[in-house]
Each structure stands twice: as C-alpha cells, then as structure tokens.
PDB file of N, CA and C in Angstrom:
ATOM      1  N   UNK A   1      72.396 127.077 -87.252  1.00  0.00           N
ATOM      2  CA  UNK A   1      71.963 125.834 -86.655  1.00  0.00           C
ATOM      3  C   UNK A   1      70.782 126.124 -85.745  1.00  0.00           C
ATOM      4  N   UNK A   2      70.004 125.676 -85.770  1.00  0.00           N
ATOM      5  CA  UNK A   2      68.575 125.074 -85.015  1.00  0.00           C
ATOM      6  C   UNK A   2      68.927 124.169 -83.784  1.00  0.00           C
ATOM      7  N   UNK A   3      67.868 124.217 -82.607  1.00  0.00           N
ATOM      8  CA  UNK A   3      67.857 123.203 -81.435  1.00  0.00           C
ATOM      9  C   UNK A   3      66.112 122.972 -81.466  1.00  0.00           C
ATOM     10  N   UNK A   4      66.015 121.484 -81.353  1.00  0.00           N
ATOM     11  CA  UNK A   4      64.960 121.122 -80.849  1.00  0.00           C
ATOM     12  C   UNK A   4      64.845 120.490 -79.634  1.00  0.00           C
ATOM     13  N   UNK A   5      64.159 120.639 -78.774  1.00  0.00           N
ATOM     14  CA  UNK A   5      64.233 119.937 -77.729  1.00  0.00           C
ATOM     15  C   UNK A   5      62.837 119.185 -77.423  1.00  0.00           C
ATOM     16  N   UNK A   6      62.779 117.961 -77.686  1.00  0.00           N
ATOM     17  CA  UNK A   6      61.423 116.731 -77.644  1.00  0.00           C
ATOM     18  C   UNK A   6      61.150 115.802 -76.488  1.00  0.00           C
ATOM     19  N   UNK A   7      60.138 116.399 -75.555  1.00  0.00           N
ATOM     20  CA  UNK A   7      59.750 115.207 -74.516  1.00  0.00           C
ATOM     21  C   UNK A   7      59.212 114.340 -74.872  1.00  0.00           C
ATOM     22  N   UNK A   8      59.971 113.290 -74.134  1.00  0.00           N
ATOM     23  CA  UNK A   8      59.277 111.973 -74.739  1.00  0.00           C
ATOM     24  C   UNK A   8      59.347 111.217 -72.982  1.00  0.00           C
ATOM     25  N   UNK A   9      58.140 109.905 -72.760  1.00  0.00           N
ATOM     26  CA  UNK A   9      58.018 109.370 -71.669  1.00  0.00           C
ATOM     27  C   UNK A   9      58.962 108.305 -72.072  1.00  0.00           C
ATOM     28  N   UNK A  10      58.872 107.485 -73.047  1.00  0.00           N
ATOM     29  CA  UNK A  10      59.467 106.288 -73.269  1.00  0.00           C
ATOM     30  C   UNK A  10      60.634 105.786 -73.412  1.00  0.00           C
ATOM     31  N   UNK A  11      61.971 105.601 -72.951  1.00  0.00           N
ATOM     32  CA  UNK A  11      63.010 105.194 -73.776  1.00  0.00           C
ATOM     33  C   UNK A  11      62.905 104.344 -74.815  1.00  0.00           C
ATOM     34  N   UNK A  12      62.124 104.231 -74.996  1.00  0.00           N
ATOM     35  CA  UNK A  12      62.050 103.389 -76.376  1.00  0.00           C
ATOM     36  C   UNK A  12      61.609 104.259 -77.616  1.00  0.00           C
ATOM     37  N   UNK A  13      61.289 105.068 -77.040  1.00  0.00           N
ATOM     38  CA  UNK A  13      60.687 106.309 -78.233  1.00  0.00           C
ATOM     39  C   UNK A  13      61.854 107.170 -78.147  1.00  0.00           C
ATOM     40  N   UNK A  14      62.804 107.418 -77.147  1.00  0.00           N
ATOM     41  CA  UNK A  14      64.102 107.636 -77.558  1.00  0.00           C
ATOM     42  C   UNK A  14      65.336 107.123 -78.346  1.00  0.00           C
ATOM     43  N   UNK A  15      65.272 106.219 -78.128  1.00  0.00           N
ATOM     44  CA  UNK A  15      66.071 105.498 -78.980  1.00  0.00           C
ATOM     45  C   UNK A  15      65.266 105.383 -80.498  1.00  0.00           C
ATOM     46  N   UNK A  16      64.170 105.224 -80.725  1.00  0.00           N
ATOM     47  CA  UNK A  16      63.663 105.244 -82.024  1.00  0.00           C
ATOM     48  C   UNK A  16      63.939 107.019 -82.411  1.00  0.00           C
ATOM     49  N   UNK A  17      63.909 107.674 -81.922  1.00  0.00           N
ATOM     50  CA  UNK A  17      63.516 109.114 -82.360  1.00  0.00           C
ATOM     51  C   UNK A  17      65.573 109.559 -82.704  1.00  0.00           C
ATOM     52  N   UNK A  18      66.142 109.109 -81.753  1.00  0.00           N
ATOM     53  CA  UNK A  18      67.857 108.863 -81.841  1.00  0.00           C
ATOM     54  C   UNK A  18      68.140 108.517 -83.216  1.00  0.00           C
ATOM     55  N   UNK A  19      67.710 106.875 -83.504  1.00  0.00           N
ATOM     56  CA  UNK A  19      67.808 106.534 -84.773  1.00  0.00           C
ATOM     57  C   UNK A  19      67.647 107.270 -85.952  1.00  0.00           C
ATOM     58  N   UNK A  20      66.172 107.794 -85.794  1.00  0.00           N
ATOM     59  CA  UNK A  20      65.765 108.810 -86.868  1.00  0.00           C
ATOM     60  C   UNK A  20      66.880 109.965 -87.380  1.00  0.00           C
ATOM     61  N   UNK A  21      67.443 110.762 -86.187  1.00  0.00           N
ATOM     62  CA  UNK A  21      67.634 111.516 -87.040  1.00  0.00           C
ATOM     63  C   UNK A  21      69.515 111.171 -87.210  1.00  0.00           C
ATOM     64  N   UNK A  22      69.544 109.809 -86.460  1.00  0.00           N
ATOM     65  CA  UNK A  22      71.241 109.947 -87.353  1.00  0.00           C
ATOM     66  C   UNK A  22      70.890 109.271 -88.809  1.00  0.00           C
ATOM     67  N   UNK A  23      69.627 108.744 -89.710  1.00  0.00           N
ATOM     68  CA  UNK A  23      69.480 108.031 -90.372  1.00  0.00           C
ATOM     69  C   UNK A  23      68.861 109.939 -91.118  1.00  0.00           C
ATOM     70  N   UNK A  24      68.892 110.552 -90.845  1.00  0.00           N
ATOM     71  CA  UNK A  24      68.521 112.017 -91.738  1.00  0.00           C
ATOM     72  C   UNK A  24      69.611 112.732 -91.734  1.00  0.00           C
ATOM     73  N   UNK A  25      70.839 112.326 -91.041  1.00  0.00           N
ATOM     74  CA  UNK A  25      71.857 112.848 -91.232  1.00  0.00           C
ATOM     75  C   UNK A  25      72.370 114.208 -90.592  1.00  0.00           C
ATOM     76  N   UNK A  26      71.518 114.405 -89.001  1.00  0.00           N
ATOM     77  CA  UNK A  26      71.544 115.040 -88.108  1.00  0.00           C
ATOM     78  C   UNK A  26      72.152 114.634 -86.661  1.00  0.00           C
ATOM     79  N   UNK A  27      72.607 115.399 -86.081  1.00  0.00           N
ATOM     80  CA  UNK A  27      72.963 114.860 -84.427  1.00  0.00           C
ATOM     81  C   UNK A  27      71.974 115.214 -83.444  1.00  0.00           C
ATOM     82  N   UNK A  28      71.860 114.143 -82.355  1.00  0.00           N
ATOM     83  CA  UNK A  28      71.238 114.209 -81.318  1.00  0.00           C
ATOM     84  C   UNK A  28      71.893 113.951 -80.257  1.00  0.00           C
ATOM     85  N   UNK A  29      71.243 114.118 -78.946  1.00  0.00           N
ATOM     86  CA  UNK A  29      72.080 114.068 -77.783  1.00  0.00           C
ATOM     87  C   UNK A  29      70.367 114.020 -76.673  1.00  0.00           C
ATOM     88  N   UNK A  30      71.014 113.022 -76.182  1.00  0.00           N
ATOM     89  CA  UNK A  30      69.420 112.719 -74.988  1.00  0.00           C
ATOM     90  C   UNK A  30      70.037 113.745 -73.705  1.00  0.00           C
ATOM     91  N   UNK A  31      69.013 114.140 -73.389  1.00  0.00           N
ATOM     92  CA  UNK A  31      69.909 115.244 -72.176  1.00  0.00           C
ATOM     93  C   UNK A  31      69.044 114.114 -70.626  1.00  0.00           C
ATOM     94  N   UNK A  32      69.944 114.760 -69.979  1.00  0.00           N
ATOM     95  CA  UNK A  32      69.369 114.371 -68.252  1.00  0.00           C
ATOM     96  C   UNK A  32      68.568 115.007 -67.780  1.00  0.00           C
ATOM     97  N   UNK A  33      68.083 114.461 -66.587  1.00  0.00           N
ATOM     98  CA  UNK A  33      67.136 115.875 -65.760  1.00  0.00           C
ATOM     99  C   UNK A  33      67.776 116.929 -65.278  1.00  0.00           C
ATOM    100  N   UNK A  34      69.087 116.932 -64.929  1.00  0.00           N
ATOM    101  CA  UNK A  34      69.498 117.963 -64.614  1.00  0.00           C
ATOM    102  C   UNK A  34      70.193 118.822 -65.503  1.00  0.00           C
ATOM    103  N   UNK A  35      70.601 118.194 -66.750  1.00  0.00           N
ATOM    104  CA  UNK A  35      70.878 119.421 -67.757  1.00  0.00           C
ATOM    105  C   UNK A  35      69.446 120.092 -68.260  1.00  0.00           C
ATOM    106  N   UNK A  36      68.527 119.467 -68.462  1.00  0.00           N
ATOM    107  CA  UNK A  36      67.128 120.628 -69.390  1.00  0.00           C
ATOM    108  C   UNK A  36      66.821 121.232 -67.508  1.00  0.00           C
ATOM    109  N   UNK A  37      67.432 120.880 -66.593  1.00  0.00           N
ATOM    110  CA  UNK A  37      66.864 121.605 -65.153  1.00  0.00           C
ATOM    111  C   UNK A  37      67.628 123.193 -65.769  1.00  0.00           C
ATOM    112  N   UNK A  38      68.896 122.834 -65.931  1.00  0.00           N
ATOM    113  CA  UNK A  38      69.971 123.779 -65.774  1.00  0.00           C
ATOM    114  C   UNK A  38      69.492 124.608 -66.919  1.00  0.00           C
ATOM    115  N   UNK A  39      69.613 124.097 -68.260  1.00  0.00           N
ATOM    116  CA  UNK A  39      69.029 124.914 -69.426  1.00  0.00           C
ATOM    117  C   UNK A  39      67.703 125.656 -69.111  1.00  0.00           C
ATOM    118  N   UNK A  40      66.586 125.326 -68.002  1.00  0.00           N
ATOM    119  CA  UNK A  40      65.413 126.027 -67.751  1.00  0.00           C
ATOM    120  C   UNK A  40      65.955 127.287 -66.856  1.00  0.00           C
ATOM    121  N   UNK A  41      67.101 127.174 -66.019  1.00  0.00           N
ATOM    122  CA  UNK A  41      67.462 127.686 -64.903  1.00  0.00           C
ATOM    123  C   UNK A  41      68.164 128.691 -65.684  1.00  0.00           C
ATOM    124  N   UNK A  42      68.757 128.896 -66.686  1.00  0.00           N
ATOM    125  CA  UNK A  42      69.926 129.744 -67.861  1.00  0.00           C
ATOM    126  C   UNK A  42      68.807 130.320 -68.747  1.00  0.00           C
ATOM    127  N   UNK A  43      67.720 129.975 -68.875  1.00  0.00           N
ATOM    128  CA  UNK A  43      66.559 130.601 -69.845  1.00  0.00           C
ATOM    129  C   UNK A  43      66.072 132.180 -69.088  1.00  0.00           C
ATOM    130  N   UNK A  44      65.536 131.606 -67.297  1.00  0.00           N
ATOM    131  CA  UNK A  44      65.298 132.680 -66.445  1.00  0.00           C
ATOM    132  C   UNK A  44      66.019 133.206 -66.296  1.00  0.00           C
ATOM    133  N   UNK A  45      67.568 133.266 -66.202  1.00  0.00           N
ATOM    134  CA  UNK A  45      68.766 134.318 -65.611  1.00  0.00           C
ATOM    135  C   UNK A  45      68.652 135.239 -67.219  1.00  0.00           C
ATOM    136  N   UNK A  46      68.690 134.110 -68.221  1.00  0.00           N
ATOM    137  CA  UNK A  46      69.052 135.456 -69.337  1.00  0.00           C
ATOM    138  C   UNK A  46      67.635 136.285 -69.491  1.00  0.00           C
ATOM    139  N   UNK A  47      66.574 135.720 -69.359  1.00  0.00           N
ATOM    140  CA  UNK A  47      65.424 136.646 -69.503  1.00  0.00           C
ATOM    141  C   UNK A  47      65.043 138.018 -68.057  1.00  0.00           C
ATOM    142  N   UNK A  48      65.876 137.291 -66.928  1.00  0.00           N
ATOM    143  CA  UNK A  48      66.382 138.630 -65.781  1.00  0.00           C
ATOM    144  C   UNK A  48      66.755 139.597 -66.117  1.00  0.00           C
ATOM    145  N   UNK A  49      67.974 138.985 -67.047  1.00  0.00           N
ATOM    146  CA  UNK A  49      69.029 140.038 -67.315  1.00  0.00           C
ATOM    147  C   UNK A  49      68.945 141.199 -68.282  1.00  0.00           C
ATOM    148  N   UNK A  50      67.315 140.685 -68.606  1.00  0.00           N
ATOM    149  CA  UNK A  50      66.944 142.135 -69.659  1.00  0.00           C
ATOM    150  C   UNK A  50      65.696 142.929 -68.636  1.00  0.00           C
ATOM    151  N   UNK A  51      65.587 142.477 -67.518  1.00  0.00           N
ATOM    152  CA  UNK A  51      64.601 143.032 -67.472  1.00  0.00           C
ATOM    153  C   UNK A  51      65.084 144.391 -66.073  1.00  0.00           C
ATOM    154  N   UNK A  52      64.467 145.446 -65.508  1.00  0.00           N
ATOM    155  CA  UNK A  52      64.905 146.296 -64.999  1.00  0.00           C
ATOM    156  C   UNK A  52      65.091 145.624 -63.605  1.00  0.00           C
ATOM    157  N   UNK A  53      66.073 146.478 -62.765  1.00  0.00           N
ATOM    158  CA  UNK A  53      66.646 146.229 -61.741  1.00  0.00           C
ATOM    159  C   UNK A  53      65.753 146.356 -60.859  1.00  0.00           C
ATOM    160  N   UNK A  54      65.250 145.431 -59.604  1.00  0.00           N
ATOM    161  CA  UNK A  54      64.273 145.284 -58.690  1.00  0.00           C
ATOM    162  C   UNK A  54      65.030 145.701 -57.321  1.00  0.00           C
ATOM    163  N   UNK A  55      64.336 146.485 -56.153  1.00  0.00           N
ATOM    164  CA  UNK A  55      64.982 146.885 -55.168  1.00  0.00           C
ATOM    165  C   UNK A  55      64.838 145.126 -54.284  1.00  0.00           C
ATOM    166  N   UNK A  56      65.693 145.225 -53.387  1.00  0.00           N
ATOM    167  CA  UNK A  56      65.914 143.894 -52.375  1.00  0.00           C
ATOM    168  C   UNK A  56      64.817 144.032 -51.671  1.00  0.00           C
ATOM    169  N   UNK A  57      64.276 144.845 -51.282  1.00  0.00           N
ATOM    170  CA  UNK A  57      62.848 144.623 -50.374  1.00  0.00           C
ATOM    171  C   UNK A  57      61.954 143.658 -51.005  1.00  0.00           C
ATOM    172  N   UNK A  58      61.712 144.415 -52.754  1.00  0.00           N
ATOM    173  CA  UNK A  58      60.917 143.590 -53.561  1.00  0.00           C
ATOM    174  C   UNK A  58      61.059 142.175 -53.038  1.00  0.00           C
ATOM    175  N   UNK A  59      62.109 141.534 -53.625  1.00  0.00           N
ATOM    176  CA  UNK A  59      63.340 140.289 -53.849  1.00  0.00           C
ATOM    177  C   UNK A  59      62.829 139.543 -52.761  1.00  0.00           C
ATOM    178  N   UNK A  60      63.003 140.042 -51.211  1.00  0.00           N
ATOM    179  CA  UNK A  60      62.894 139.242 -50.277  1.00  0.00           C
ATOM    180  C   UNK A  60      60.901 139.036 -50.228  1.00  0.00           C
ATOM    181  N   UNK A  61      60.188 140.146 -50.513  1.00  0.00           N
ATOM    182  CA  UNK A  61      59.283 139.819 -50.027  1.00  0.00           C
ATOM    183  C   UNK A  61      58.462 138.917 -51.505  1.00  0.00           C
ATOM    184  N   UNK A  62      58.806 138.683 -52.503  1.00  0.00           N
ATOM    185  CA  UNK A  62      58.730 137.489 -53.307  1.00  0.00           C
ATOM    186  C   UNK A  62      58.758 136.305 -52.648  1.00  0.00           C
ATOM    187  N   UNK A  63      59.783 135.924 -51.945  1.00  0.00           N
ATOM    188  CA  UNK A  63      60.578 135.331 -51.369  1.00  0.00           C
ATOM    189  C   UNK A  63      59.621 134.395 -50.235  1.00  0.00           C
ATOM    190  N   UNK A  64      58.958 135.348 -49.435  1.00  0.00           N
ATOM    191  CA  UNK A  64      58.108 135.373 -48.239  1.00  0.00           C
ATOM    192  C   UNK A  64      59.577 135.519 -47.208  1.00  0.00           C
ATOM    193  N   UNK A  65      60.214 136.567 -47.285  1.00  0.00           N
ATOM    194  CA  UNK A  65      61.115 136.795 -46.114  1.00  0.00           C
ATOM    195  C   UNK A  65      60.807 138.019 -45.655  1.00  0.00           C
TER     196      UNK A  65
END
C-alpha cells in the first residue's frame, strides 16, 4: 500500500478530491492540522534516530541555551 498526502486550500476541492477517489475505488481520510503537525513531528524523530548521537552541549547550544 501507498500514502499520498495532497494540500489543498479549499474544502471544496476536498470534498471533490474525497469523491474522486471513493468513485476509483480507494480510501481517503482528510487529516487535521494537528495530525500532518504530528506526522511532520514522527518524520524528524525517525530521521534522528538514524543519525549519530550529538553531545548535550551541542543540543543546548542549537537551542540558544
């Protein structure tokens, strides 16, 4: 299975774009702002989680602490 994920400004271009694909015989699901927040927020932790371990000095002074 495949995910697309399509910005659109309009609810009306949602609901047309909705239609579409239960009429192709696919599911959709309109997400909120805070689920594609959360899905952006789960993209950076898993792309962290490959990358090498940073000392806390680093961390904070990213930070501006």
């Amino acid at each position: 299975m495949e995910t697309v994920l399509v910005n659109v400004e309009k609810k009306s271009d949602i609901a047309f774009l909705l239609s579409l694909v239960k009429k192709l015989g696919m599911s959709a699901k309109p997400l909120t702002h805070a689920e594609v927040e959360d899905w952006k927020l789960a993209q950076k932790i898993e792309a962290g989680m490959k990358t090498s371990s940073v000392h806390r000095d680093e961390v904070m002074k990213a930070l501006g602490k």
